[in-house]
C-alpha atoms as a PDB file:
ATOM      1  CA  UNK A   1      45.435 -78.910  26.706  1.00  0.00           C
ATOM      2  CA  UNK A   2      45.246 -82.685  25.691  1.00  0.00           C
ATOM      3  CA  UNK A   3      42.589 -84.948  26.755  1.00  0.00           C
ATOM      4  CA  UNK A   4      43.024 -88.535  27.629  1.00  0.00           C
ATOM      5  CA  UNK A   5      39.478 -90.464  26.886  1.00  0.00           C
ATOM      6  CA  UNK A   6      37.678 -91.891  30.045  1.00  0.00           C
ATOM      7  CA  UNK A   7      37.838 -94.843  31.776  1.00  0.00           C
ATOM      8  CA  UNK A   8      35.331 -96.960  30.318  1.00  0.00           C
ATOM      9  CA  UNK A   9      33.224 -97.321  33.111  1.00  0.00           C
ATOM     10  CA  UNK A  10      33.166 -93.306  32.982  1.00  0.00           C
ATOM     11  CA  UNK A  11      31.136 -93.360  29.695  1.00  0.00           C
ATOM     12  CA  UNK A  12      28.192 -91.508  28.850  1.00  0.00           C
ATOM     13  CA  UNK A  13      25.733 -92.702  26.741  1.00  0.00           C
ATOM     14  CA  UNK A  14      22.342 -91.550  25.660  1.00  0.00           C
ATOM     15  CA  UNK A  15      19.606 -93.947  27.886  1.00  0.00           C
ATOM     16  CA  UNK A  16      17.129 -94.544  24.619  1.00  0.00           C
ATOM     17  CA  UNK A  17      13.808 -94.073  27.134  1.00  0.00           C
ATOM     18  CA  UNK A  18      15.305 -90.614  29.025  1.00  0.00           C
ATOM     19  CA  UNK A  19      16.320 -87.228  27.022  1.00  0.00           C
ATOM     20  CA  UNK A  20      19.345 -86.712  29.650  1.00  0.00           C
ATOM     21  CA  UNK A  21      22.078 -88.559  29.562  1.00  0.00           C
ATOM     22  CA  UNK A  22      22.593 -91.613  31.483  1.00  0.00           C
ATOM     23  CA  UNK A  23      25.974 -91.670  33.465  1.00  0.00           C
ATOM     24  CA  UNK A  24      27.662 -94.850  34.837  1.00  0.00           C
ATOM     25  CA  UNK A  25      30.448 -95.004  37.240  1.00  0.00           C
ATOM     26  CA  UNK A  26      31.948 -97.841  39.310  1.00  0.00           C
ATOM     27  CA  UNK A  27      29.478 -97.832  41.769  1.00  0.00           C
ATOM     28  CA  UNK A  28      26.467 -95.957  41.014  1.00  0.00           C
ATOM     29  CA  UNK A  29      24.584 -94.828  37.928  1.00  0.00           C
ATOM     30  CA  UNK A  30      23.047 -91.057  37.401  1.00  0.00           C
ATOM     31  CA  UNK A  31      20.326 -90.897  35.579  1.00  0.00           C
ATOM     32  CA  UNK A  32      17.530 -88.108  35.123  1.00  0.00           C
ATOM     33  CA  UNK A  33      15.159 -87.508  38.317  1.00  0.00           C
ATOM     34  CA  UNK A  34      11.705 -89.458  37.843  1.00  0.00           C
ATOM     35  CA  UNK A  35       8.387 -88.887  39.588  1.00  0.00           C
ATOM     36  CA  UNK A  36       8.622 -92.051  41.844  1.00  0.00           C
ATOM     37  CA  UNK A  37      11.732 -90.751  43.587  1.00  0.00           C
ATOM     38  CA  UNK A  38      10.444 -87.669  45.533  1.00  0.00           C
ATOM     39  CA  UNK A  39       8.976 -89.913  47.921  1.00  0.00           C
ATOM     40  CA  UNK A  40      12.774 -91.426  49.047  1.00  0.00           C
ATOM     41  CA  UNK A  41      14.190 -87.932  48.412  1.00  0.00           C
ATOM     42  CA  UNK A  42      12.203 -86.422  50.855  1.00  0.00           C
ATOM     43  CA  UNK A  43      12.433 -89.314  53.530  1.00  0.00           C
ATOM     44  CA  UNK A  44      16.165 -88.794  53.067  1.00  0.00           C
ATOM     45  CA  UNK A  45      15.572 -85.173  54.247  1.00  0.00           C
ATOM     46  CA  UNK A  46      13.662 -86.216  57.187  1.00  0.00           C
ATOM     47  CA  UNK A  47      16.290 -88.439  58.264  1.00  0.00           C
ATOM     48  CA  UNK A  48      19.282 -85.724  58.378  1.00  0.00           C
ATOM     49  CA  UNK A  49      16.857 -83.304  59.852  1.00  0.00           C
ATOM     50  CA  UNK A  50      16.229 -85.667  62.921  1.00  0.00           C
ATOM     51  CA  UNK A  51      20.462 -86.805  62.803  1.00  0.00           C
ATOM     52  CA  UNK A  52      21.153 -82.924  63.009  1.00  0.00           C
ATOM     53  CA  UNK A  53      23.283 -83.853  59.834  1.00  0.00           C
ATOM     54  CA  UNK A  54      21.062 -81.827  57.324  1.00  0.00           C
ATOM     55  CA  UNK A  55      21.936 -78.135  58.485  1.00  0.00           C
ATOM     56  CA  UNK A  56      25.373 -79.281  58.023  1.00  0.00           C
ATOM     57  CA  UNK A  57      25.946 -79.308  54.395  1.00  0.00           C
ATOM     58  CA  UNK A  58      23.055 -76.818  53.576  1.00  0.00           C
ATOM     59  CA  UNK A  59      22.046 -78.847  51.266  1.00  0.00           C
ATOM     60  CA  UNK A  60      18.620 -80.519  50.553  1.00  0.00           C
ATOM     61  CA  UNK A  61      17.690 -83.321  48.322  1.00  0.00           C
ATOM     62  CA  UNK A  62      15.852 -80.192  46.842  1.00  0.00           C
ATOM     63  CA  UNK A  63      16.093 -82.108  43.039  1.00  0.00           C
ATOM     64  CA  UNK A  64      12.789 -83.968  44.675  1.00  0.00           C
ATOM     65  CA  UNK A  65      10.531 -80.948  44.381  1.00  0.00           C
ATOM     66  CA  UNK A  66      12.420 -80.149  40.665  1.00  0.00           C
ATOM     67  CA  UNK A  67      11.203 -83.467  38.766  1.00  0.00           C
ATOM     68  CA  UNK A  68      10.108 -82.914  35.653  1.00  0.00           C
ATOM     69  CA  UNK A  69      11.855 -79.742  35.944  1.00  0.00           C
ATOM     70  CA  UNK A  70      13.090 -78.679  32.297  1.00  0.00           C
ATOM     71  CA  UNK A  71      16.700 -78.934  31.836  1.00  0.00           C
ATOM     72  CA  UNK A  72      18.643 -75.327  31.994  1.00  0.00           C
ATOM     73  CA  UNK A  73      21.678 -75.654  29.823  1.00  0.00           C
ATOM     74  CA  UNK A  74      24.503 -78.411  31.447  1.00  0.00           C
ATOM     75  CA  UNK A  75      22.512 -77.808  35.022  1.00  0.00           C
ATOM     76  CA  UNK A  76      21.003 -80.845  35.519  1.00  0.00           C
ATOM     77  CA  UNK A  77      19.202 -82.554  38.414  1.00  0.00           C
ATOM     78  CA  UNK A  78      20.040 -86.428  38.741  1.00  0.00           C
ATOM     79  CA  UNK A  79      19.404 -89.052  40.644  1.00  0.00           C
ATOM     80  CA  UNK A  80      22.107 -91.251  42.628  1.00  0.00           C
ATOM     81  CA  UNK A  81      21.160 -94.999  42.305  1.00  0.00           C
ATOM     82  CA  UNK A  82      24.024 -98.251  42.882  1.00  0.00           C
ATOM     83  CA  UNK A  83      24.391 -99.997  40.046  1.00  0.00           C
ATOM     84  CA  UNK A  84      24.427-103.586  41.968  1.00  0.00           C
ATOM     85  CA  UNK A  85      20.516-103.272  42.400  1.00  0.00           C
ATOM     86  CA  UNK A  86      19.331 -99.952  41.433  1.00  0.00           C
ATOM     87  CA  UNK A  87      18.727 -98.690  44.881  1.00  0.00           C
ATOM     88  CA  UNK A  88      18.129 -94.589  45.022  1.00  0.00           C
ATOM     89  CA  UNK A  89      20.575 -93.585  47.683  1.00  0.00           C
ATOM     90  CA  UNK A  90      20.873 -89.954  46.772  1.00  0.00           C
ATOM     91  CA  UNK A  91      20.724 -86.750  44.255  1.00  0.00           C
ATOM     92  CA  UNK A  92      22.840 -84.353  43.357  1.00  0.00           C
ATOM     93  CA  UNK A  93      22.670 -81.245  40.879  1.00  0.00           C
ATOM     94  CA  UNK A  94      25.269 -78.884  39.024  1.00  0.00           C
ATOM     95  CA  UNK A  95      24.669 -75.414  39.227  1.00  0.00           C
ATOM     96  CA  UNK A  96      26.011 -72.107  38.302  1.00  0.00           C
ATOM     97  CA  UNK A  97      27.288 -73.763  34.763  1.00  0.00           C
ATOM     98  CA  UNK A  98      28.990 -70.855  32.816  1.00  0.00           C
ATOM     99  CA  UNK A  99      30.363 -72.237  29.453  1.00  0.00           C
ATOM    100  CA  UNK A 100      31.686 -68.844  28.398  1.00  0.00           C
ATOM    101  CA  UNK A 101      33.635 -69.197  31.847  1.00  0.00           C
ATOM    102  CA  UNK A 102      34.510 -72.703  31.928  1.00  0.00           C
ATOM    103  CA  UNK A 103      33.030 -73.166  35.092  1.00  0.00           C
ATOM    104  CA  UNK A 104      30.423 -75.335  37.254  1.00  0.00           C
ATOM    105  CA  UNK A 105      29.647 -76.181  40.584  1.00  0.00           C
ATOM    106  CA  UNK A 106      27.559 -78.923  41.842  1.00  0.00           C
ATOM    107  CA  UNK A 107      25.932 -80.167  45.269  1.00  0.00           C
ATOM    108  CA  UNK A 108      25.496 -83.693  46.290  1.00  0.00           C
ATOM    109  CA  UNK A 109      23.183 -85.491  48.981  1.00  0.00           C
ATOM    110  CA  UNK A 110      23.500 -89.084  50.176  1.00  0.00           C
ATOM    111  CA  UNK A 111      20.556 -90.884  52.341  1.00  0.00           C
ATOM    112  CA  UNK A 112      21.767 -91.163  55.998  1.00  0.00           C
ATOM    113  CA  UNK A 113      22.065 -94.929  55.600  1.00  0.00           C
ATOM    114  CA  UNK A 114      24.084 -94.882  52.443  1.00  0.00           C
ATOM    115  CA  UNK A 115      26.876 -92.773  53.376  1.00  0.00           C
ATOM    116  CA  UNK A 116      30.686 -94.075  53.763  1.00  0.00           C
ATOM    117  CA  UNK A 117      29.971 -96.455  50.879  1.00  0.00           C
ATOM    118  CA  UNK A 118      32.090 -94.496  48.232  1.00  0.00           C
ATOM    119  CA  UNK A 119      29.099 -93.903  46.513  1.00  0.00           C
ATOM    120  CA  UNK A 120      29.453 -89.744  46.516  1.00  0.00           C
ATOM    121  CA  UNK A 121      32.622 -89.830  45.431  1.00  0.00           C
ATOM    122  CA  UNK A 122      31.851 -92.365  42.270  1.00  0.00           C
ATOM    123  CA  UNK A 123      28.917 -89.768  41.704  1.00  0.00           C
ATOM    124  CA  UNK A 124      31.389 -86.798  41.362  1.00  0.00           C
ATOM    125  CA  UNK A 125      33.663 -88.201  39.107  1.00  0.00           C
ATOM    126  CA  UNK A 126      30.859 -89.333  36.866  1.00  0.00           C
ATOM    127  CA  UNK A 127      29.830 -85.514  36.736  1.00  0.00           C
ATOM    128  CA  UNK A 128      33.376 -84.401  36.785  1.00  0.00           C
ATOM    129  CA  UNK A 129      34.497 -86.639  33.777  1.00  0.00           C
ATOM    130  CA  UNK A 130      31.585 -86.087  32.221  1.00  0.00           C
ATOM    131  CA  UNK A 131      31.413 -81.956  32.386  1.00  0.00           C
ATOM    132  CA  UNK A 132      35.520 -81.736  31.985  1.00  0.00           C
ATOM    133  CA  UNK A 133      36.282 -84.415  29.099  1.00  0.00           C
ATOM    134  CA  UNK A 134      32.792 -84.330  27.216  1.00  0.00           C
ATOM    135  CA  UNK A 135      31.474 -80.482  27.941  1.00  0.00           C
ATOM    136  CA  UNK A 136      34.991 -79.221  28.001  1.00  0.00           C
ATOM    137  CA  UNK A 137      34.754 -77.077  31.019  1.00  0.00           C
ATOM    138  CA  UNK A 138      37.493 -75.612  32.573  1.00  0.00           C
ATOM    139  CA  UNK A 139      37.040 -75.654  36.101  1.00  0.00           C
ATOM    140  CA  UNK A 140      34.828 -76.906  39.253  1.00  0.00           C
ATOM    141  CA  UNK A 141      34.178 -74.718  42.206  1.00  0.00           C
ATOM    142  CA  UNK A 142      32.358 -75.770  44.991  1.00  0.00           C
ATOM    143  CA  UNK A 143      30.981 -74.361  48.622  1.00  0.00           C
ATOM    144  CA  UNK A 144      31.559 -76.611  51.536  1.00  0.00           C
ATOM    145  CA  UNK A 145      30.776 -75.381  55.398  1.00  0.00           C
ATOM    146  CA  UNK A 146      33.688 -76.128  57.326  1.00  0.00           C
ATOM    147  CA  UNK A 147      32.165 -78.352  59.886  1.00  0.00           C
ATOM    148  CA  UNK A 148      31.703 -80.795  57.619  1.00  0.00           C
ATOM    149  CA  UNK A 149      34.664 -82.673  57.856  1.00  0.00           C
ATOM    150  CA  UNK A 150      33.737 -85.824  55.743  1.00  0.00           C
ATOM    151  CA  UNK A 151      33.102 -83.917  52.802  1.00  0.00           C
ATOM    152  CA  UNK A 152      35.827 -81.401  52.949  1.00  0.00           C
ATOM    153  CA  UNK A 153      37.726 -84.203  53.392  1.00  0.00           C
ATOM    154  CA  UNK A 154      36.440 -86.300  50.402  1.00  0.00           C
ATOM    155  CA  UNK A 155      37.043 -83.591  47.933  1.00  0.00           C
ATOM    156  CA  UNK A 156      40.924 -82.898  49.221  1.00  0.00           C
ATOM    157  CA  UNK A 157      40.910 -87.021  48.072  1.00  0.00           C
ATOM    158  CA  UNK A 158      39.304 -86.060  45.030  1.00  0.00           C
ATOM    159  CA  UNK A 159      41.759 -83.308  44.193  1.00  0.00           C
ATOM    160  CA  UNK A 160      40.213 -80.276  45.076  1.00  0.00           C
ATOM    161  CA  UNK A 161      41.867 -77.244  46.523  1.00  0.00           C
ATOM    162  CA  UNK A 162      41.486 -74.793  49.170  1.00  0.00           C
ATOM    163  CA  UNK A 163      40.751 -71.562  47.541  1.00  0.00           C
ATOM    164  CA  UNK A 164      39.210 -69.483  50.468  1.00  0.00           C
ATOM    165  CA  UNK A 165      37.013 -69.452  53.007  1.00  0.00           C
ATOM    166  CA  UNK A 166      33.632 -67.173  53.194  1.00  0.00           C
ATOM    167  CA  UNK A 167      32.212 -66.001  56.559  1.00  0.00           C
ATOM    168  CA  UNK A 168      28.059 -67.230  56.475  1.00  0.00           C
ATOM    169  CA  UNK A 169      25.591 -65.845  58.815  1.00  0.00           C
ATOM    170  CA  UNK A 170      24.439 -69.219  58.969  1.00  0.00           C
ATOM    171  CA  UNK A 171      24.683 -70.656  62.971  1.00  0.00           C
ATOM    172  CA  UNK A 172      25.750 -74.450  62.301  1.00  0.00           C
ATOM    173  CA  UNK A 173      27.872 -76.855  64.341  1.00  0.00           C
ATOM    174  CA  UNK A 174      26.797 -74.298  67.558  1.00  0.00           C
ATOM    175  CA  UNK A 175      27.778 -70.759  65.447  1.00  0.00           C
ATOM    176  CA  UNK A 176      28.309 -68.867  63.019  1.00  0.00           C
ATOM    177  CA  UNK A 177      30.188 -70.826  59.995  1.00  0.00           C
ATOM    178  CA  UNK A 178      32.410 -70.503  57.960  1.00  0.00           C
ATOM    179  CA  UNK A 179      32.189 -71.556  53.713  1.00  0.00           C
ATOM    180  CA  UNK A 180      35.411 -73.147  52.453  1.00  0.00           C
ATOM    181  CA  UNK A 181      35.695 -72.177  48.657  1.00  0.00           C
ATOM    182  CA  UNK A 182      37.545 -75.573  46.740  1.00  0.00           C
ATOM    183  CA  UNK A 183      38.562 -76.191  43.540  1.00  0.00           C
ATOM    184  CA  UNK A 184      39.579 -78.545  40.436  1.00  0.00           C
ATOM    185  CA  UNK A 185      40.547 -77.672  37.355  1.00  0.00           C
ATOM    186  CA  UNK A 186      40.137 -79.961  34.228  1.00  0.00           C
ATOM    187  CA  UNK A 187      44.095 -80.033  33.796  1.00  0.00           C
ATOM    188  CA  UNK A 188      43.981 -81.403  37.680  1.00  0.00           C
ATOM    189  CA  UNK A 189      41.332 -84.172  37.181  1.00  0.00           C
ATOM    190  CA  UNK A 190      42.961 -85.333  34.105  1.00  0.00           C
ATOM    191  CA  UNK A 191      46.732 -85.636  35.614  1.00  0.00           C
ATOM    192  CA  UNK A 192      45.161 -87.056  38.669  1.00  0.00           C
ATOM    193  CA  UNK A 193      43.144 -90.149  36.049  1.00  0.00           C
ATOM    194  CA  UNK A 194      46.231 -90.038  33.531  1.00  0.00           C
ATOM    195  CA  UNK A 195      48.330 -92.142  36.524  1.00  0.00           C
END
């Protein structure tokens, strides 16, 4: 499989004060979790708890409680911030990183107030160029419960696939729910960036 370089504002480059990489995209900037951000992280929580948005997505801006966490391998824990002023307006973390596999999966959070910005979507394909051009995996999987519409339908924009759907005892959205299984293959993201 070839491999077209990436865009230049997909570059990763070593941040000379961090021992992560630092990851910069068109909009925001990852960068490695610090102390000062649990405080923001957590508020962010608080706020989807009280919208009835955080159940939604099962996911947690969890990476708060993990700073100074040691690095496992390519699963990292990073920080979301806009590159226009630096403002922290979410987290996400890949998970489940298999390079004998190929494969990764990753979950994402963005602060109640900084959502419909394009900001998750710049994050994920910042990770994705980075894990599928740089760390040569294969393949992205990732778990999304199907009443959340905006994200299941961010990653069909993205490129991701419907591969299944899990039954999860989980009562969201008024019952039990349901786990839609997507995916994107390396050869997918790079046709998709190659046009």
């Amino acid at each position: 499989m070839s491999m077209i370089p990436p865009h230049p504002g997909l570059v990763a480059h070593r941040d000379p004060q961090s021992c992560t990489p630092s990851w910069v995209g068109r909009k925001v900037r990852l960068r490695e979790i610090e102390p000062t951000d649990r405080r923001t992280l957590m508020r962010f929580d608080r706020e989807s708890a009280h919208s009835g948005y955080a159940g939604v997505d099962g996911y947690r801006h969890w990476a708060a409680h993990r700073a100074n966490h040691p690095r496992c391998g390519d699963d990292f824990q990073l920080a979301i911030e806009t590159l226009h002023d630096r403002t922290l307006v979410g987290s996400m973390s890949t998970s489940q990183s298999e390079p004998g596999s190929g494969r990764f999966s990753y979950g994402i959070g963005i602060g109640p107030q900084h959502r419909r910005r394009g900001y998750a979507g710049d994050a994920i394909n910042v990770l994705l160029a980075y894990m599928f051009w740089y760390r040569r995996y294969a393949k992205c999987e990732v778990g999304i419960y199907g009443c959340n519409v905006p994200s299941l339908a961010l990653h069909g924009r993205l490129g991701f696939r419907e591969e299944g759907r899990l039954r999860d005892p989980e009562f969201l959205c008024g019952g039990a729910q349901y786990l839609v299984l997507m995916g994107l293959t390396a050869h997918e993201y790079t046709a998709r960036h190659r046009r």
